[in-house]
N, C-alpha and C. Protein backbone atom coordinates (compact mmCIF):
# COMPACT_ATOMS: atom_id res chain seq x y z
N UNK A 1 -13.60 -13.46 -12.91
CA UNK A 1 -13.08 -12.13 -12.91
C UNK A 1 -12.07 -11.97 -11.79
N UNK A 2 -11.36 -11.30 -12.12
CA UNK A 2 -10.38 -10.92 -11.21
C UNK A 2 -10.18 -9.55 -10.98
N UNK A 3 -10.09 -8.74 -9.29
CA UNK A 3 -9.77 -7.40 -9.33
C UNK A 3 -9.02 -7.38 -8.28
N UNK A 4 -7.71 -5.98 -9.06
CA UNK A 4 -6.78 -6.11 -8.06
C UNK A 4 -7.12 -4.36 -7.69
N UNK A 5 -6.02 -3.69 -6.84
CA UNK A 5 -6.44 -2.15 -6.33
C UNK A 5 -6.80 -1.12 -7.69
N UNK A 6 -5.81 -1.72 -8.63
CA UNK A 6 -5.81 -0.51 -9.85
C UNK A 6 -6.49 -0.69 -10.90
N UNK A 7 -7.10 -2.33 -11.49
CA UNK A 7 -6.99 -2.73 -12.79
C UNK A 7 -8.49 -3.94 -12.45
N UNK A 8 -8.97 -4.61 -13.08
CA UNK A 8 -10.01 -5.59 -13.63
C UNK A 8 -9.67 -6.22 -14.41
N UNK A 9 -9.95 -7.54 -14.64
CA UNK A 9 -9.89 -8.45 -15.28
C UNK A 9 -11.21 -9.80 -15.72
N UNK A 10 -11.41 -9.89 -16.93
CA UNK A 10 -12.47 -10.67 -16.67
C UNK A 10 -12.02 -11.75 -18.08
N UNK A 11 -12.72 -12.97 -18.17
CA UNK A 11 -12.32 -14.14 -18.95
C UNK A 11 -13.79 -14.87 -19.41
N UNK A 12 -14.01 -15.03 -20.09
CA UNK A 12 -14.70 -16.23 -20.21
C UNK A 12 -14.12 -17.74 -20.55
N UNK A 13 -14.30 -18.42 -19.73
CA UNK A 13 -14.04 -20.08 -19.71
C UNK A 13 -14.99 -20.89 -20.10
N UNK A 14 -14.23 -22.12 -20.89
CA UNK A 14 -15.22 -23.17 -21.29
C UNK A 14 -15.02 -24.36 -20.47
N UNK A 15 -15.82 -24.19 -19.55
CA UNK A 15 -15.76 -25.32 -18.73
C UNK A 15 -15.72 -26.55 -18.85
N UNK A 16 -16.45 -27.28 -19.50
CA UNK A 16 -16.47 -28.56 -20.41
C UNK A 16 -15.26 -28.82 -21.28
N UNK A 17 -14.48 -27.93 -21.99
CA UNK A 17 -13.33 -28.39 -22.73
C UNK A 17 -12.04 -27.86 -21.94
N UNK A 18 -12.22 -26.88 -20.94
CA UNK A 18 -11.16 -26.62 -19.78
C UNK A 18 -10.58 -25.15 -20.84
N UNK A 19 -10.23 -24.76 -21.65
CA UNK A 19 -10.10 -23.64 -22.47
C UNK A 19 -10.60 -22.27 -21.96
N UNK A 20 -9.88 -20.83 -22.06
CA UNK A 20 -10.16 -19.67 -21.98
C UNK A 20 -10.97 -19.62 -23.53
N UNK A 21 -12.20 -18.55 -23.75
CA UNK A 21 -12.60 -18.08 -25.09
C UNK A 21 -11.55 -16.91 -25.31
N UNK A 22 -11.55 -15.84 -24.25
CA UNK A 22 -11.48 -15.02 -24.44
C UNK A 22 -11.44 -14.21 -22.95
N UNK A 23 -10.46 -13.11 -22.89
CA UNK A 23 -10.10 -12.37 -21.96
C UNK A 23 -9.93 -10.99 -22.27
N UNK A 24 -9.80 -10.24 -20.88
CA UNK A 24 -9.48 -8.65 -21.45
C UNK A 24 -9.38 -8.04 -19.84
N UNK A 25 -8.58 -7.35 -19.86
CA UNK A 25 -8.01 -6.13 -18.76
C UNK A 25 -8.12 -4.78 -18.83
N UNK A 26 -7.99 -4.43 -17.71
CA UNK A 26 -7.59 -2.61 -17.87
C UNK A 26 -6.36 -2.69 -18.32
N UNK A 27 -5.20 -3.49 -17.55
CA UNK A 27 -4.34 -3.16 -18.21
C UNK A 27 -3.63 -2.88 -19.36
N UNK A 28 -4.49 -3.56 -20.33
CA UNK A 28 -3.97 -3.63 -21.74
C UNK A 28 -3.86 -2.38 -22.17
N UNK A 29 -4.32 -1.20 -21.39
CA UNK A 29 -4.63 -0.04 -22.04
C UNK A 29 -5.29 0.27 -23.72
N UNK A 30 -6.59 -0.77 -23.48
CA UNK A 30 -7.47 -0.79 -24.86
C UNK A 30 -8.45 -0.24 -24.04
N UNK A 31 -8.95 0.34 -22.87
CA UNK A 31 -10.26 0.47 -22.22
C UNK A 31 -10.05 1.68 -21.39
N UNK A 32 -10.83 2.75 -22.35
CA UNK A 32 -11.31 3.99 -21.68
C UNK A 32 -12.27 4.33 -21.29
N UNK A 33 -12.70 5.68 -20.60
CA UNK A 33 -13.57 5.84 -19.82
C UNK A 33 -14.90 6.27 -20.35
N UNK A 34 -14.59 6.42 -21.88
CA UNK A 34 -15.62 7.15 -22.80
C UNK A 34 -16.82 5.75 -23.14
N UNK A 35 -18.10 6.94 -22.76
CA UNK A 35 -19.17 5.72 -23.05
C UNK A 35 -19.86 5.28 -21.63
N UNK A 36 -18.96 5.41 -20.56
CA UNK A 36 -20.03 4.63 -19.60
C UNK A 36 -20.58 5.51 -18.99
N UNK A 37 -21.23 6.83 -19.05
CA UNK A 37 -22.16 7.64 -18.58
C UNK A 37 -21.34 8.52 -17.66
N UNK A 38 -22.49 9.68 -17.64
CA UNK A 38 -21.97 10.81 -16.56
C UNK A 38 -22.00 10.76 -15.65
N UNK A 39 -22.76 9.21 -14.92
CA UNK A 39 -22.67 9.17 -13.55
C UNK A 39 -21.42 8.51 -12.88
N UNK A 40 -20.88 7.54 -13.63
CA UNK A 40 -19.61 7.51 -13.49
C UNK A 40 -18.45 7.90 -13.87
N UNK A 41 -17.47 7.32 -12.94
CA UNK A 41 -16.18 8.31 -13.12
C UNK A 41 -15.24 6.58 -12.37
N UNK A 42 -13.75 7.13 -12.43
CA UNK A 42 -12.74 6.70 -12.35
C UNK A 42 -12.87 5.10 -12.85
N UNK A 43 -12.65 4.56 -11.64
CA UNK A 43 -12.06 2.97 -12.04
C UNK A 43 -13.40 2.23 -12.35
N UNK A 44 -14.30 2.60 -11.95
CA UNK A 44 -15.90 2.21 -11.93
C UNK A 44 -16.35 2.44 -13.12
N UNK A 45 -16.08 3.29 -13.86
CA UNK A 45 -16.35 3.76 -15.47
C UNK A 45 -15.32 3.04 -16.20
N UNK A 46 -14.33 2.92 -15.89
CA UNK A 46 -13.43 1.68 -16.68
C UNK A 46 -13.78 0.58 -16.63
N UNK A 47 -13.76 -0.43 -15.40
CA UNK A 47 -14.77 -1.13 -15.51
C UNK A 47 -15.99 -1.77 -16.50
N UNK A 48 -16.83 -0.65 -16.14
CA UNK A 48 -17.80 -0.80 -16.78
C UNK A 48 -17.55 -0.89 -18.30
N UNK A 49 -16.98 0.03 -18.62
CA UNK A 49 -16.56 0.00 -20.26
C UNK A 49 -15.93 -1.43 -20.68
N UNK A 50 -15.02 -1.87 -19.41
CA UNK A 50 -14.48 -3.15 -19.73
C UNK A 50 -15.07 -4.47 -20.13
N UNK A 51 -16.59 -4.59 -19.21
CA UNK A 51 -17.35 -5.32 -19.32
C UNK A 51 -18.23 -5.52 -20.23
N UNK A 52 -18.05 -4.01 -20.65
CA UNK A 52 -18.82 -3.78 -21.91
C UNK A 52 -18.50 -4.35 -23.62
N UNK A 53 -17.53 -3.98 -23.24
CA UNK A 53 -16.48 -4.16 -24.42
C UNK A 53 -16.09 -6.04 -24.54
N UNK A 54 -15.99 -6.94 -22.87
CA UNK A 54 -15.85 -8.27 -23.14
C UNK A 54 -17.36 -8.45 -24.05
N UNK A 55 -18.47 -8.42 -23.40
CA UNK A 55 -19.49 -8.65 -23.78
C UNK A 55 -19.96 -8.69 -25.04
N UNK A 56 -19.60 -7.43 -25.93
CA UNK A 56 -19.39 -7.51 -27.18
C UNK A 56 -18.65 -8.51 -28.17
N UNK A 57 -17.71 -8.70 -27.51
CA UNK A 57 -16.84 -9.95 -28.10
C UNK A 57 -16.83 -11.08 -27.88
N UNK A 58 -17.77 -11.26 -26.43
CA UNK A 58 -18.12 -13.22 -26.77
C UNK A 58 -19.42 -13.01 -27.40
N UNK A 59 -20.44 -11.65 -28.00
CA UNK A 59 -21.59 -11.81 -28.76
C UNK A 59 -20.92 -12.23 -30.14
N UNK A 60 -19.96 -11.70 -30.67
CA UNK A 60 -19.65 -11.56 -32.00
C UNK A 60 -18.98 -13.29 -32.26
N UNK A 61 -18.54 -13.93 -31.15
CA UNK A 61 -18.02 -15.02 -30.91
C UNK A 61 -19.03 -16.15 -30.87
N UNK A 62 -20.11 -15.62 -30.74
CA UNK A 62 -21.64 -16.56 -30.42
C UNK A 62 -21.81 -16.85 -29.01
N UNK A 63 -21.07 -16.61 -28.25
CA UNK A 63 -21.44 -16.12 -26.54
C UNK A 63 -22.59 -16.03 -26.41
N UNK A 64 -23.63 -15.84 -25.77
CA UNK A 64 -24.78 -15.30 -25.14
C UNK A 64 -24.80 -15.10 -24.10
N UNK A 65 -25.01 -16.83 -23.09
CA UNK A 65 -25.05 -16.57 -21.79
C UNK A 65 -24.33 -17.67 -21.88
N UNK A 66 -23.62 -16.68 -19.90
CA UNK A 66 -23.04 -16.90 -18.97
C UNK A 66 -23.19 -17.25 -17.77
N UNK A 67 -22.46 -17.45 -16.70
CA UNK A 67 -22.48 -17.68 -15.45
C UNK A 67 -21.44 -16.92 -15.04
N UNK A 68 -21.90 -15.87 -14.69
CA UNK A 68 -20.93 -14.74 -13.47
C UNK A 68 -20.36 -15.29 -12.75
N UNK A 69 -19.01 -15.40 -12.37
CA UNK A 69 -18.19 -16.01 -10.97
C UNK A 69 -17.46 -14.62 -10.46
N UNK A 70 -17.95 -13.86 -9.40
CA UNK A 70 -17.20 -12.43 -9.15
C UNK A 70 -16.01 -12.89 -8.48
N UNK A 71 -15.80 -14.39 -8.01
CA UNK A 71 -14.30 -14.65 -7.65
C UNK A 71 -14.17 -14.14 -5.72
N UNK A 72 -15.29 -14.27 -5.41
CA UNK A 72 -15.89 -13.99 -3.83
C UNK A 72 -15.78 -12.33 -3.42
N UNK A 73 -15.73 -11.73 -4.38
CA UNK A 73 -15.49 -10.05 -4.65
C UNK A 73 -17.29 -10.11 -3.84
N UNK A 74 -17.39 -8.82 -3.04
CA UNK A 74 -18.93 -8.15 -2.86
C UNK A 74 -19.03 -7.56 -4.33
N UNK A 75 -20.36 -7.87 -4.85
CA UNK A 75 -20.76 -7.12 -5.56
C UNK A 75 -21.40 -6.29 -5.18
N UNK A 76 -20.62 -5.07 -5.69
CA UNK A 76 -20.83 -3.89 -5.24
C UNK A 76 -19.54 -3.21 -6.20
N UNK A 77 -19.59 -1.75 -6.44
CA UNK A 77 -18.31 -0.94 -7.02
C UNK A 77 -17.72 -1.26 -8.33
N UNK A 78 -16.62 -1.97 -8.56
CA UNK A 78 -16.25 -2.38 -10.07
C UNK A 78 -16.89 -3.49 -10.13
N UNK A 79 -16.85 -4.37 -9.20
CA UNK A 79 -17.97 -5.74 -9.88
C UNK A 79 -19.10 -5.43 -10.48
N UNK A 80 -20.26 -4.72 -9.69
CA UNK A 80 -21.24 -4.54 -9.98
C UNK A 80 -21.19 -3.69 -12.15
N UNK A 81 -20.50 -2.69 -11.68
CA UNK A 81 -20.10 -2.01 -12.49
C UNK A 81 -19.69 -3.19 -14.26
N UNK A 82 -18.67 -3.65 -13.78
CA UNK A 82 -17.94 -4.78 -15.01
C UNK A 82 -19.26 -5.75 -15.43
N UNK A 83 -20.09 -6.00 -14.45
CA UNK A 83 -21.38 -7.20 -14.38
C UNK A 83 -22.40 -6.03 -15.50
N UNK A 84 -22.81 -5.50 -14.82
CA UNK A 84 -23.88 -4.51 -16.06
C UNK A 84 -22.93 -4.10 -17.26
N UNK A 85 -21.59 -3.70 -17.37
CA UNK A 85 -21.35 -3.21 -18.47
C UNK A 85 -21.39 -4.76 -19.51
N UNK A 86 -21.23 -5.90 -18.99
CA UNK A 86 -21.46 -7.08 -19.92
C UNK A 86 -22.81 -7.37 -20.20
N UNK A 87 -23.33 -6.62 -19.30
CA UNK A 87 -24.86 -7.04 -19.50
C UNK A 87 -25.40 -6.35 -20.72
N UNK A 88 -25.10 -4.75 -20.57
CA UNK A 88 -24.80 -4.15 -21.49
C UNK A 88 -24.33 -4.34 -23.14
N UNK A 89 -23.53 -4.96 -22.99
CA UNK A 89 -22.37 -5.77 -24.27
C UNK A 89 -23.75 -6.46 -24.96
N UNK A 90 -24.48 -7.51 -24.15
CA UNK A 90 -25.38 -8.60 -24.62
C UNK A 90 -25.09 -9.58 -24.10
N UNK A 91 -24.47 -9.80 -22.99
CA UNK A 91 -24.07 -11.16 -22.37
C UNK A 91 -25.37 -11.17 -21.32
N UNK A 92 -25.88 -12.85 -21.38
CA UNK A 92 -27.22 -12.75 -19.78
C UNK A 92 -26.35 -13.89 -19.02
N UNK A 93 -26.71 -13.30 -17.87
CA UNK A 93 -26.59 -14.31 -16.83
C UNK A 93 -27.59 -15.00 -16.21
């Protein structure tokens, strides 16, 4: 995963064949805030939706589990956030 001040980014990699499966951003402007609860708000609810939304798509891909790399980020804030919304999706770590 990758996070910069405004946006998130997360990928799944196949380590063994060196290949991306599959990726997704805020930026793409496919990821809104609708859905990740009333307790969140701004970039933390995007996020989350984001993670949510990868998660869904390496399930439908036959994904299951993973290995989280937060990319030396504290988890804490959008990590934490992007990490449960995949958890969410159906992805385990």
């Amino acid at each position: 995963m990758f996070r910069s001040l405004k946006n998130i980014e997360g990928q799944l990699v196949d380590d063994d064949r060196g290949t991306t499966l599959l990726g997704l951003s805020t930026r793409a402007g496919q990821i809104s805030r609708e859905g990740a609860g009333e307790d969140m708000s701004g970039k933390i609810a995007e996020a989350y939706v984001a993670g949510r939304s990868l998660g869904e798509k390496a399930v439908e891909q036959g994904v299951e589990s993973v290995v989280f790399d937060r990319g030396g980020y504290p988890y804490h804030g959008r990590v934490k956030a992007f990490a449960e919304g995949a958890r969410a999706g159906g992805l385990r770590f």
